[in-house]
C-alpha atoms as a PDB file:
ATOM      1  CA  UNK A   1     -16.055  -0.429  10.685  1.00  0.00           C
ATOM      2  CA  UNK A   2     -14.810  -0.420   7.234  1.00  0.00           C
ATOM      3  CA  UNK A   3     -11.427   2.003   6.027  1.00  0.00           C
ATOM      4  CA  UNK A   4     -11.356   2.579   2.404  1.00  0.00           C
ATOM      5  CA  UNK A   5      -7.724   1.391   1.466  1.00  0.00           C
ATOM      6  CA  UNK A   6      -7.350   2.761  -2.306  1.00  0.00           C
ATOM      7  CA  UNK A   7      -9.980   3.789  -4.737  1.00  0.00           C
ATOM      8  CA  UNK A   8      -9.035   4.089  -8.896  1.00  0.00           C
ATOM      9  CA  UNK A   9     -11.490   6.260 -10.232  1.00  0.00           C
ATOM     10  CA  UNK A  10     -15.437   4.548 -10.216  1.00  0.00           C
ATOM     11  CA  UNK A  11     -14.040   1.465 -11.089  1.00  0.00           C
ATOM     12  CA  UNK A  12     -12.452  -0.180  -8.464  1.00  0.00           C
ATOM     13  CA  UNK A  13     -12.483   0.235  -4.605  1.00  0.00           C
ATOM     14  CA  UNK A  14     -10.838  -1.805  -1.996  1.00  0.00           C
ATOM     15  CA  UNK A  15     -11.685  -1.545   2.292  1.00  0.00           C
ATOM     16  CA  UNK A  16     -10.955  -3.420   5.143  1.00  0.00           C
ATOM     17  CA  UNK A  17     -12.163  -4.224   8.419  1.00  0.00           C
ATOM     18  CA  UNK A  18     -10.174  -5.905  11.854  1.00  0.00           C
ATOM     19  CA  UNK A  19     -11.437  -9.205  12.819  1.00  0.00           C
ATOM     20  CA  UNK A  20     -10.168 -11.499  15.253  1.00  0.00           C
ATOM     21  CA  UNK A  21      -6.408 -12.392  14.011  1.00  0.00           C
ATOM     22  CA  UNK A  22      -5.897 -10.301  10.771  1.00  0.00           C
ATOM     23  CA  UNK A  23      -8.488  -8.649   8.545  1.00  0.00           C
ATOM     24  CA  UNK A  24     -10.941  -9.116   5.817  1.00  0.00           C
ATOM     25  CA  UNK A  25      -9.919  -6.970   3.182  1.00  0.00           C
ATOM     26  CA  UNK A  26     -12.672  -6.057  -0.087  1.00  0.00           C
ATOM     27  CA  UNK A  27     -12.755  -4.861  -2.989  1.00  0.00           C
ATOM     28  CA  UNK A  28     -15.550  -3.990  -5.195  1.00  0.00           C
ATOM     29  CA  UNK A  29     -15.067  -3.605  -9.088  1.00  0.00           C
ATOM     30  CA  UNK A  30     -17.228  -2.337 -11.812  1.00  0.00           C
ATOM     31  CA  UNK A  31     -16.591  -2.676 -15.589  1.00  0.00           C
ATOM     32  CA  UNK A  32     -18.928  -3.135 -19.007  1.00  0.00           C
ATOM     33  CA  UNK A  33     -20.101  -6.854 -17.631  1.00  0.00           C
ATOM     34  CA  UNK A  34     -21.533  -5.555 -14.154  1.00  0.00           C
ATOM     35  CA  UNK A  35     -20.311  -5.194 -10.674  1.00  0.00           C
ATOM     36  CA  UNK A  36     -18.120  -7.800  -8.866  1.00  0.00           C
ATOM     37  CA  UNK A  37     -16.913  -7.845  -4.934  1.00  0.00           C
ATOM     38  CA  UNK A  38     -13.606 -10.394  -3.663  1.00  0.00           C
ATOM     39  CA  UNK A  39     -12.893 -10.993  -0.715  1.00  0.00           C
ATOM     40  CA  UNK A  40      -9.820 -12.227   1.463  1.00  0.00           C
ATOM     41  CA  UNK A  41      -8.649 -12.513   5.144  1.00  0.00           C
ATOM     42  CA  UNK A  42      -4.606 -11.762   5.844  1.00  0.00           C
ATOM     43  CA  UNK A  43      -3.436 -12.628   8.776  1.00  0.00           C
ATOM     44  CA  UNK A  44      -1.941  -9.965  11.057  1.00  0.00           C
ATOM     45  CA  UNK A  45      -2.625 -11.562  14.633  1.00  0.00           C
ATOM     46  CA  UNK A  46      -0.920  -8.130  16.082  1.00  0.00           C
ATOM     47  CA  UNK A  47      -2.464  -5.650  14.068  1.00  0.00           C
ATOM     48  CA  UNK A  48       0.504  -4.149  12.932  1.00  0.00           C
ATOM     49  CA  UNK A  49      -0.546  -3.628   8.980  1.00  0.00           C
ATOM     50  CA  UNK A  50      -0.475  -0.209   8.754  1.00  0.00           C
ATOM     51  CA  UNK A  51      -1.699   2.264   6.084  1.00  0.00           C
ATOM     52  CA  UNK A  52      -0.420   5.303   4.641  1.00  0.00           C
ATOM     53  CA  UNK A  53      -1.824   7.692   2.944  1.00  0.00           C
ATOM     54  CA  UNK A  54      -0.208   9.100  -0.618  1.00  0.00           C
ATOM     55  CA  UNK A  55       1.081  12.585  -0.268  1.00  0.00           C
ATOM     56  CA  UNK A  56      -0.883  14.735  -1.925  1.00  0.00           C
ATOM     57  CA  UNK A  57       1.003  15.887  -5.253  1.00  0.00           C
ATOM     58  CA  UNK A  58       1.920  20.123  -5.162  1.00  0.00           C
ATOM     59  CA  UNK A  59       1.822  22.197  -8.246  1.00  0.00           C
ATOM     60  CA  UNK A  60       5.597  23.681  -8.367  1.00  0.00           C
ATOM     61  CA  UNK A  61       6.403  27.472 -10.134  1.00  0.00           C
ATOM     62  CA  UNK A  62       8.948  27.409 -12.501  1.00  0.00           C
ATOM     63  CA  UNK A  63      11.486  30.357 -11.918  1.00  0.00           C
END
């Protein structure tokens, strides 16, 4: 199954998925000339690449 990795906006979205020694990582953009999808395996025998998620940014009161 594919996890969405980062997404910027419409434009641009990237996923990846666990294969046998690593994982194929891809991303899909979108600008004025049409739609466009790359592609690339890293290697990560161990599965060890691990993915965090951005903390989500809090509104602060001023005193």
């Amino acid at each position: 199954m594919w996890e969405v990795l980062s997404t910027v906006g419409n434009d641009i979205r990237s996923d990846r998925q666990q294969v046998l020694g690593g994982w194929i990582v891809r991303t899909f953009k979108t600008n004025e000339y049409g739609k466009a999808v790359d592609q690339a395996f890293v290697s990560d025998p161990n599965h060890k690449w691990k993915v965090y998620k951005e903390p989500s940014k809090t509104k602060t009161k001023k005193p």
